[in-house]
PDB file of N, CA and C in Angstrom:
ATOM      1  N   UNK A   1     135.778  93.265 109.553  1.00  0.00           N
ATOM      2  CA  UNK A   1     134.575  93.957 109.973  1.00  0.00           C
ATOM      3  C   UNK A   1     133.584  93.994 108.807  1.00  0.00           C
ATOM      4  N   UNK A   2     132.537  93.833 109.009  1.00  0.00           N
ATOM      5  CA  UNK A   2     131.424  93.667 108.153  1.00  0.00           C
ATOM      6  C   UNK A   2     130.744  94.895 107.663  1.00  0.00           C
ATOM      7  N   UNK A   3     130.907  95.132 106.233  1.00  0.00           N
ATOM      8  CA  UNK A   3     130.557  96.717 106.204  1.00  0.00           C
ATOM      9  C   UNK A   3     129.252  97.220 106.541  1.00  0.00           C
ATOM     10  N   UNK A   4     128.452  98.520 106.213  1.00  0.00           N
ATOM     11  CA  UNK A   4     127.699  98.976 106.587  1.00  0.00           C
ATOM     12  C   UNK A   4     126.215  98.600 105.466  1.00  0.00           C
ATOM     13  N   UNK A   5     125.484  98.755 105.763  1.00  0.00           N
ATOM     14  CA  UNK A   5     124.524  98.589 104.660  1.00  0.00           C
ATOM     15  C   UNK A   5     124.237  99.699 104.136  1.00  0.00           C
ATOM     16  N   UNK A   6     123.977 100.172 102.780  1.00  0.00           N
ATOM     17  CA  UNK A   6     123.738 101.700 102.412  1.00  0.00           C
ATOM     18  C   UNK A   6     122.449 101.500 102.010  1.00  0.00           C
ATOM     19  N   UNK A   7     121.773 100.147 101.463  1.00  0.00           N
ATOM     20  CA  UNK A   7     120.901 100.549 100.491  1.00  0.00           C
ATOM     21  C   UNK A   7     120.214  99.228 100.416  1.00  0.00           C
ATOM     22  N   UNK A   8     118.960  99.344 100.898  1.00  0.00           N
ATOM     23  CA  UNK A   8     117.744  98.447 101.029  1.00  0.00           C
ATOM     24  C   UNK A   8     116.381  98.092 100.251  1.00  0.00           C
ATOM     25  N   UNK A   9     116.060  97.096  99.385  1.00  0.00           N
ATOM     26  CA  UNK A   9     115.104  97.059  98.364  1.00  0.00           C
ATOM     27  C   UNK A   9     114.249  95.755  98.886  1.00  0.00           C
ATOM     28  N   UNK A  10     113.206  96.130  99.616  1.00  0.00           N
ATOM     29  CA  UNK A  10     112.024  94.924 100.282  1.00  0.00           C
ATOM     30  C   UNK A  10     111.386  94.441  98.853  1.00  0.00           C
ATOM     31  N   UNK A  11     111.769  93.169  98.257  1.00  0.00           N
ATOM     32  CA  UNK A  11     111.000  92.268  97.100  1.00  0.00           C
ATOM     33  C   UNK A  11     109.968  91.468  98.241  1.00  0.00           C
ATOM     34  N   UNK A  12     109.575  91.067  96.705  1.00  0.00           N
ATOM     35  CA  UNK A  12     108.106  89.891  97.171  1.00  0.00           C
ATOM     36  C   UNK A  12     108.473  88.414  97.884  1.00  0.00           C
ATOM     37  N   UNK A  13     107.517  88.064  98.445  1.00  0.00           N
ATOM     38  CA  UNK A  13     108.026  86.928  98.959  1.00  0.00           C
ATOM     39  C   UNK A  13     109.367  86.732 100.196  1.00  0.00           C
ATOM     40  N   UNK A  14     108.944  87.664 100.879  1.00  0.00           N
ATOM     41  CA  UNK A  14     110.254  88.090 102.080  1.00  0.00           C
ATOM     42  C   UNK A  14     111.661  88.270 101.874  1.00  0.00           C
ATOM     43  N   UNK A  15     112.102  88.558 100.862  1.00  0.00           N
ATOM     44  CA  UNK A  15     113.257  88.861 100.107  1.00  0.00           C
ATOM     45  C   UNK A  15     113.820  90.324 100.419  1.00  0.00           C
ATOM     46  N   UNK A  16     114.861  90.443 100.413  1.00  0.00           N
ATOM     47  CA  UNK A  16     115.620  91.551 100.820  1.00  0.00           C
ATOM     48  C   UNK A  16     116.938  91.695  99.856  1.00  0.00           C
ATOM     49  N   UNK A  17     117.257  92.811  98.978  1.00  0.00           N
ATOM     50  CA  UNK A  17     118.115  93.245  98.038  1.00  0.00           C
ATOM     51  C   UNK A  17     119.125  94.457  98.810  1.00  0.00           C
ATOM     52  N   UNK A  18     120.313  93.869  99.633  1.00  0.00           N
ATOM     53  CA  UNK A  18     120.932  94.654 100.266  1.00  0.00           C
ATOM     54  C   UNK A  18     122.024  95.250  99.481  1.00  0.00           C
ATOM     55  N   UNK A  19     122.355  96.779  99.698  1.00  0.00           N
ATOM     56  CA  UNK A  19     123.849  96.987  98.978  1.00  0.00           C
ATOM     57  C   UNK A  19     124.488  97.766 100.471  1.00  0.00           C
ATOM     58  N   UNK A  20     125.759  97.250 100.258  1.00  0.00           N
ATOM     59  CA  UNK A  20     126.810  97.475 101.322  1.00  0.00           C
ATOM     60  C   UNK A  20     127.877  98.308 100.976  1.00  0.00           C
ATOM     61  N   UNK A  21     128.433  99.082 101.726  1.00  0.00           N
ATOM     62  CA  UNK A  21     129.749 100.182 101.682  1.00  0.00           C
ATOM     63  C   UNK A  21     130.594  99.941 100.856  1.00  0.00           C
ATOM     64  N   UNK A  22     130.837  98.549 100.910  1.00  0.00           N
ATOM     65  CA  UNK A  22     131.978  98.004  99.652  1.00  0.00           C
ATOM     66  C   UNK A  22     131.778  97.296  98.764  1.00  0.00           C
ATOM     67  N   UNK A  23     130.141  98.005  98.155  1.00  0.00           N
ATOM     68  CA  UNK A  23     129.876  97.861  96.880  1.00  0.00           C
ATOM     69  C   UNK A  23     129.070  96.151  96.748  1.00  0.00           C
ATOM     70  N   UNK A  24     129.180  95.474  97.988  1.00  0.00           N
ATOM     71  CA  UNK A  24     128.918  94.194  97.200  1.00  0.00           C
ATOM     72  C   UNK A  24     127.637  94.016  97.336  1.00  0.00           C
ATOM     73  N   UNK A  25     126.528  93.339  96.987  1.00  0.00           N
ATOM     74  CA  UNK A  25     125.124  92.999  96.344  1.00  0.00           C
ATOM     75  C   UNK A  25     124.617  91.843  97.234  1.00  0.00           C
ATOM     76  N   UNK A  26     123.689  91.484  97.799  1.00  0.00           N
ATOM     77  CA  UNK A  26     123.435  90.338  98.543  1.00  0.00           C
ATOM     78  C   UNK A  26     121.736  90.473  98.631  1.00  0.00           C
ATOM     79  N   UNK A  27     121.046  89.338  98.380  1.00  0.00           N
ATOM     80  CA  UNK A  27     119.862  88.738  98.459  1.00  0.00           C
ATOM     81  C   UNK A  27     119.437  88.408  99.879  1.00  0.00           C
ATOM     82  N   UNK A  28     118.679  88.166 100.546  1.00  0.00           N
ATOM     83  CA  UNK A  28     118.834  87.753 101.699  1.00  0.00           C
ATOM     84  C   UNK A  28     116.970  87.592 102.237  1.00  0.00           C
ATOM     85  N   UNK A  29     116.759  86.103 102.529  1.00  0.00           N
ATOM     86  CA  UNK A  29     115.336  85.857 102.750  1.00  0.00           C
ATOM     87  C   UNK A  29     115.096  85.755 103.760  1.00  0.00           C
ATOM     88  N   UNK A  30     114.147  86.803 104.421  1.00  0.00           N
ATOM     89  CA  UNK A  30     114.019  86.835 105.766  1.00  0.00           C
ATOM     90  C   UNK A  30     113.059  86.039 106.389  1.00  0.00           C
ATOM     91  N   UNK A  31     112.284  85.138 105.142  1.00  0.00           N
ATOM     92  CA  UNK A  31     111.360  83.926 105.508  1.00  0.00           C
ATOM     93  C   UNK A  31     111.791  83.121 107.035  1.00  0.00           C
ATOM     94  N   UNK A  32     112.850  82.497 107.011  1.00  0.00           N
ATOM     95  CA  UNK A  32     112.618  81.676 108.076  1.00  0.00           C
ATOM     96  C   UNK A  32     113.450  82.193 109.044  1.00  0.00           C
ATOM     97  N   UNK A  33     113.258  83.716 109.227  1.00  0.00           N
ATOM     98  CA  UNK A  33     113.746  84.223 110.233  1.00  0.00           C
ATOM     99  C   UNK A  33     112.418  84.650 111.508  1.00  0.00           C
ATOM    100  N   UNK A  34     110.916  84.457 110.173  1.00  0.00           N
ATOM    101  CA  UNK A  34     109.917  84.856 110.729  1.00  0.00           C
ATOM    102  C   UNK A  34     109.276  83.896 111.852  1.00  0.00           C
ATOM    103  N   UNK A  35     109.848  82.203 112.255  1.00  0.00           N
ATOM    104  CA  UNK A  35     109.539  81.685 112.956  1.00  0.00           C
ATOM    105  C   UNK A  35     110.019  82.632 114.785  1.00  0.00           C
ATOM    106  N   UNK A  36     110.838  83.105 114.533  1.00  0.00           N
ATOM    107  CA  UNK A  36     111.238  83.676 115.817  1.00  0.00           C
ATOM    108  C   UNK A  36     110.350  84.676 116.283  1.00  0.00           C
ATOM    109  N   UNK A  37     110.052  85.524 117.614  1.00  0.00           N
ATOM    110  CA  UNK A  37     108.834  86.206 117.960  1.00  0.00           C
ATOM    111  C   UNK A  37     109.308  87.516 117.623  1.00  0.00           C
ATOM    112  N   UNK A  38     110.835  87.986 117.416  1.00  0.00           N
ATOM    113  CA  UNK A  38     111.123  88.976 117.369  1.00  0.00           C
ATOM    114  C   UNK A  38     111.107  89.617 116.047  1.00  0.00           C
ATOM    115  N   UNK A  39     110.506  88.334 114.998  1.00  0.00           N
ATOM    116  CA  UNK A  39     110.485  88.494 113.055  1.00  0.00           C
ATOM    117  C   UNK A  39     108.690  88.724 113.021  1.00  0.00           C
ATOM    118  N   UNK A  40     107.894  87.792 113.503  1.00  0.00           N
ATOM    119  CA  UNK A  40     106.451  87.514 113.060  1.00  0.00           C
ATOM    120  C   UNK A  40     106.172  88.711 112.845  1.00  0.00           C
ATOM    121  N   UNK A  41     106.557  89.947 112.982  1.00  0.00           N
ATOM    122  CA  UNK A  41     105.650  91.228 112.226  1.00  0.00           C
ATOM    123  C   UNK A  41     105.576  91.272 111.213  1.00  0.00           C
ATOM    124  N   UNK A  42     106.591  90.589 111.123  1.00  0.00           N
ATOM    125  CA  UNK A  42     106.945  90.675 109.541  1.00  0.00           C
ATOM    126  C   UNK A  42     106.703  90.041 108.585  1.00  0.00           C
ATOM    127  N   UNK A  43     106.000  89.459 108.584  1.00  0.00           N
ATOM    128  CA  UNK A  43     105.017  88.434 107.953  1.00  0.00           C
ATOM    129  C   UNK A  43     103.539  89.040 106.777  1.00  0.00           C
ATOM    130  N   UNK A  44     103.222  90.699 107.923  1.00  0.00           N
ATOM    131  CA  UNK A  44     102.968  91.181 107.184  1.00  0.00           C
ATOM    132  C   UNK A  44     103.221  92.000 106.657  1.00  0.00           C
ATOM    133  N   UNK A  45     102.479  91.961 104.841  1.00  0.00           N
ATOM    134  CA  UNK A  45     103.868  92.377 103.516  1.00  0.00           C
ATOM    135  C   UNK A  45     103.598  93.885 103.729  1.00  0.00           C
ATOM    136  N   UNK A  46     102.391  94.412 104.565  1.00  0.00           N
ATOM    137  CA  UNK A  46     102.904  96.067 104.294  1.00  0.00           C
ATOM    138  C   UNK A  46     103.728  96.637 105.068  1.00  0.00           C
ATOM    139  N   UNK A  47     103.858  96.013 106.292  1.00  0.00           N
ATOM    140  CA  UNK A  47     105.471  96.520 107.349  1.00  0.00           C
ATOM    141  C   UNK A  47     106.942  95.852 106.515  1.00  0.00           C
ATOM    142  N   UNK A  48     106.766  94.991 106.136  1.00  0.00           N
ATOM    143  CA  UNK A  48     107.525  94.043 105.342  1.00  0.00           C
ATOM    144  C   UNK A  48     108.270  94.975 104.352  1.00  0.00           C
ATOM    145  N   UNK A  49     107.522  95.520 103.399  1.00  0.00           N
ATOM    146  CA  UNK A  49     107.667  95.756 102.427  1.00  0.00           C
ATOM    147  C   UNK A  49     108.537  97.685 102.864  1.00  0.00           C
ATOM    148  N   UNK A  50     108.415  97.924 104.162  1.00  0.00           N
ATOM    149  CA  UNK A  50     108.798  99.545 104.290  1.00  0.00           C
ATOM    150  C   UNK A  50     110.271  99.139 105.059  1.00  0.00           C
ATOM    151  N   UNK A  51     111.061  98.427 104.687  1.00  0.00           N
ATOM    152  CA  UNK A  51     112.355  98.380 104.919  1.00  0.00           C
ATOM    153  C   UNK A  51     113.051  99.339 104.780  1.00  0.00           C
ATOM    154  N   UNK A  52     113.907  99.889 105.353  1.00  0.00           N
ATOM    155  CA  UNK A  52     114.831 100.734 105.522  1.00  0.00           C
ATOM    156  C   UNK A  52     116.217 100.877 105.854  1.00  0.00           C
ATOM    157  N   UNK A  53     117.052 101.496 105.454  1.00  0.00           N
ATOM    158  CA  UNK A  53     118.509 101.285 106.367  1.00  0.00           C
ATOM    159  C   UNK A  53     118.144 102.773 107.175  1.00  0.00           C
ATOM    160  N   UNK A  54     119.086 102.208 108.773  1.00  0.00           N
ATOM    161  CA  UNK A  54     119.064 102.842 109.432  1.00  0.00           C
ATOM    162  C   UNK A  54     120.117 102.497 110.378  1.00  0.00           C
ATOM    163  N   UNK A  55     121.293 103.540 110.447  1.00  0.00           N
ATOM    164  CA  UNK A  55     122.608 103.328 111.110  1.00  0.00           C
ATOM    165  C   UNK A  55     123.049 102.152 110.678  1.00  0.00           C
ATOM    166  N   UNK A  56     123.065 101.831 109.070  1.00  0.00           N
ATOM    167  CA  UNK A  56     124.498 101.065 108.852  1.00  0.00           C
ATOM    168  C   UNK A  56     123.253  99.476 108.877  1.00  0.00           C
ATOM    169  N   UNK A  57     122.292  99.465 109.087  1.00  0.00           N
ATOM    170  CA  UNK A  57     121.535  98.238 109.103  1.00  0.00           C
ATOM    171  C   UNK A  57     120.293  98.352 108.730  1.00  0.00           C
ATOM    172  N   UNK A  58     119.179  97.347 108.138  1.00  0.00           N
ATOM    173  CA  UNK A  58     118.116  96.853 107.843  1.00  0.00           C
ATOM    174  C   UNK A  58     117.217  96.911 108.969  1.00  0.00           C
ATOM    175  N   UNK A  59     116.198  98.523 109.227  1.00  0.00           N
ATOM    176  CA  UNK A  59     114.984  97.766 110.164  1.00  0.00           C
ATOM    177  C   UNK A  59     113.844  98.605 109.446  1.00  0.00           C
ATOM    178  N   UNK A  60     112.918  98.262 110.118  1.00  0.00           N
ATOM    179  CA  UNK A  60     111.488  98.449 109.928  1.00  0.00           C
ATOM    180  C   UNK A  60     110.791  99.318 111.080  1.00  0.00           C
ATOM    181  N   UNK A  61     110.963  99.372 111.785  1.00  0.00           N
ATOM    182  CA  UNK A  61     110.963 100.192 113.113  1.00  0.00           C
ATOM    183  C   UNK A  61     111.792 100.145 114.776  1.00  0.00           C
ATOM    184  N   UNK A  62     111.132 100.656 115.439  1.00  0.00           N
ATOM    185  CA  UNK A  62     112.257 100.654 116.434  1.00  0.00           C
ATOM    186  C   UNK A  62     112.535  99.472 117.220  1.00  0.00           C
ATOM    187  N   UNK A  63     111.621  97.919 116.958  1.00  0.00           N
ATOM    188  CA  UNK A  63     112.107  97.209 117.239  1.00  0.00           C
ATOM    189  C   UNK A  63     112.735  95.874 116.555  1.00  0.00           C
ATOM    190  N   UNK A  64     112.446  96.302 115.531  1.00  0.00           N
ATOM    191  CA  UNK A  64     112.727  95.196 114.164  1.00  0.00           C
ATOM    192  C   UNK A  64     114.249  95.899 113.339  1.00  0.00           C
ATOM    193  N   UNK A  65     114.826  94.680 113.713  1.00  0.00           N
ATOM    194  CA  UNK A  65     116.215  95.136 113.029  1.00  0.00           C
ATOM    195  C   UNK A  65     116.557  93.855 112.139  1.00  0.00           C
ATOM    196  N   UNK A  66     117.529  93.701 111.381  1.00  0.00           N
ATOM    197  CA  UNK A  66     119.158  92.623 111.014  1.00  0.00           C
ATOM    198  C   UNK A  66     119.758  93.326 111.288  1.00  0.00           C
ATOM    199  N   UNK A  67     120.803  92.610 111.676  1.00  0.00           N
ATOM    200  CA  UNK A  67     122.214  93.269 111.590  1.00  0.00           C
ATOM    201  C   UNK A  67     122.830  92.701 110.779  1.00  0.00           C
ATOM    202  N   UNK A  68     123.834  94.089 110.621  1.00  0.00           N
ATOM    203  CA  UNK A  68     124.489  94.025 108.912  1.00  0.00           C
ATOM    204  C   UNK A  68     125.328  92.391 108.729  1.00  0.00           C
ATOM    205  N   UNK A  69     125.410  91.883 109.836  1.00  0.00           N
ATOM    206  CA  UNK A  69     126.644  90.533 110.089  1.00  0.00           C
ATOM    207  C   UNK A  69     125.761  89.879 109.598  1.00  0.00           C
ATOM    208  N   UNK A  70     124.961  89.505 109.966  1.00  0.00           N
ATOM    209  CA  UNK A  70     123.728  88.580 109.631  1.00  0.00           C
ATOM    210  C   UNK A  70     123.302  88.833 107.783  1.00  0.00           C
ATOM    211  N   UNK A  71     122.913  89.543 107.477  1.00  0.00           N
ATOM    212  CA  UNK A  71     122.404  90.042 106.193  1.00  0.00           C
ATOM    213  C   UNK A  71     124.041  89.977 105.130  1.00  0.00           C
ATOM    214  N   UNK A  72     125.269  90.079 105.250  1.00  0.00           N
ATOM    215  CA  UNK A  72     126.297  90.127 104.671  1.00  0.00           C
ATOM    216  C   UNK A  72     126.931  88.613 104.521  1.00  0.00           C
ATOM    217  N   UNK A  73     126.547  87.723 105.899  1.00  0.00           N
ATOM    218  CA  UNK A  73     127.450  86.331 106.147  1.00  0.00           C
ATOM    219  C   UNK A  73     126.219  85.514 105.385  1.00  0.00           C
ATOM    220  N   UNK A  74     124.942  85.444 105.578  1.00  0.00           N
ATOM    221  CA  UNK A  74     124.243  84.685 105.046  1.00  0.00           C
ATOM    222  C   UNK A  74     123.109  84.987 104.223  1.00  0.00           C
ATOM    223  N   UNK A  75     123.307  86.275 103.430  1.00  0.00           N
ATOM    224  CA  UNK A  75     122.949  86.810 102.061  1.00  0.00           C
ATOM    225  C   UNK A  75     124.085  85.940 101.342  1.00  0.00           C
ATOM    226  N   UNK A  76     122.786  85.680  99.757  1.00  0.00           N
ATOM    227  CA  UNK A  76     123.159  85.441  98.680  1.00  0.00           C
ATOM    228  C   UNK A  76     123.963  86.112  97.651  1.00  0.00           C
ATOM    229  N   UNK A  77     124.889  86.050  97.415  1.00  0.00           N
ATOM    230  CA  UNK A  77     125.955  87.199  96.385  1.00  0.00           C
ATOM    231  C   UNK A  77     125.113  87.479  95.621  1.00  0.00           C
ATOM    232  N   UNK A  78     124.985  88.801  94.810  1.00  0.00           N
ATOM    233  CA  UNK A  78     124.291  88.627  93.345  1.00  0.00           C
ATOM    234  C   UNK A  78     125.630  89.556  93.034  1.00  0.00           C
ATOM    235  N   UNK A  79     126.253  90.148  93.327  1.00  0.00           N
ATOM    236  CA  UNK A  79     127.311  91.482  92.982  1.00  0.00           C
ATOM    237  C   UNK A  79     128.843  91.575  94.252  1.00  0.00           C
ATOM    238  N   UNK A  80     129.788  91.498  93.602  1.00  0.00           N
ATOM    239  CA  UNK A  80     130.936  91.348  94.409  1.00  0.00           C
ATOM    240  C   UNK A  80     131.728  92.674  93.795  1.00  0.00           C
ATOM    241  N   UNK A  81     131.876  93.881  94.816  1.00  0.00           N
ATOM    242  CA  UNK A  81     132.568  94.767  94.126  1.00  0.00           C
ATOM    243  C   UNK A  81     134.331  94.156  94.116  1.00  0.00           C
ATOM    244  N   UNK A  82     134.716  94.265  93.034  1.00  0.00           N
ATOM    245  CA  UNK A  82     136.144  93.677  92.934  1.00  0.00           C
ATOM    246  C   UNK A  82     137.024  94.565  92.888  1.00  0.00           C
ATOM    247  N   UNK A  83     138.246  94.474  93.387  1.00  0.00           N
ATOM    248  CA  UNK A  83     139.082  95.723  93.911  1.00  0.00           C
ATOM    249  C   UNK A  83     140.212  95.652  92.043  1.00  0.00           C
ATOM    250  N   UNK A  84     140.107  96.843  92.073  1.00  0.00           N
ATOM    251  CA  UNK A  84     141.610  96.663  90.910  1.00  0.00           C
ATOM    252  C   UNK A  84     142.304  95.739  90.761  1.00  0.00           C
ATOM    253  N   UNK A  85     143.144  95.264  89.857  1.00  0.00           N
ATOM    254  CA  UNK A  85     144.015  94.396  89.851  1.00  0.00           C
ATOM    255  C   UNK A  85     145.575  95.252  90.411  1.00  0.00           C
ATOM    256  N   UNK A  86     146.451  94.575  91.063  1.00  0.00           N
ATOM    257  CA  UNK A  86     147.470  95.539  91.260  1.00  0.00           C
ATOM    258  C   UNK A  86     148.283  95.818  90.427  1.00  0.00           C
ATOM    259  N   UNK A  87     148.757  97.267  90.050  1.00  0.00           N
ATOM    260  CA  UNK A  87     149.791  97.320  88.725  1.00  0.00           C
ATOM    261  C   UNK A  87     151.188  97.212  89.693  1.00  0.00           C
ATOM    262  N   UNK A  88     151.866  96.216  88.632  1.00  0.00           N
ATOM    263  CA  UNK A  88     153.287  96.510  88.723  1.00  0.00           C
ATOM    264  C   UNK A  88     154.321  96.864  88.072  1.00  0.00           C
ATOM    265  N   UNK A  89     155.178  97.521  88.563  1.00  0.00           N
ATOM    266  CA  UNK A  89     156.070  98.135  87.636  1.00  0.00           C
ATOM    267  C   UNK A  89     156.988  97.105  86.406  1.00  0.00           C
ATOM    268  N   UNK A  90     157.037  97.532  85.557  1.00  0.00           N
ATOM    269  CA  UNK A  90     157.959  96.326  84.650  1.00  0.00           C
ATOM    270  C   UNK A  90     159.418  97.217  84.601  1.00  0.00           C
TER     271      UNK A  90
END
């Protein structure tokens, strides 16, 4: 299951700086998402730019969303939270 998004940073140039529940970091350009009719608002940078999380996902208002699957599978890593190493007993 694809975690939740906690934390949303709208950069220049249609760029999106997502952080997710389990810590990991992802880039994600919503450029050529804007050919579709349900993105072109977004084109312009002052709706653009008021990104938000809202229930666990990326929107802008009540009809502009990602979903977190989308923004997690084909976002760019910049940050991978890494789990402990496991201790074992000697």
């Amino acid at each position: 299951m694809t975690p939740d998004v906690v934390k949303v940073q709208a950069l220049p140039e249609t760029k999106l700086r997502v952080e997710f529940a389990d810590g990991s970091i992802r880039l994600f350009d919503v450029k050529p998402l804007l050919q579709f009719p349900a993105f072109t608002e977004l084109s312009d940078a002052g709706l653009f730019m008021k990104a938000k999380v809202l229930n666990g996902t990326v929107a802008w208002n009540d009809e502009i969303d990602i979903s977190p699957d989308t923004l997690y599978l084909r976002g760019d890593v910049m940050h991978v939270n890494q789990a402990p190493e496991a201790i074992t007993a000697s």
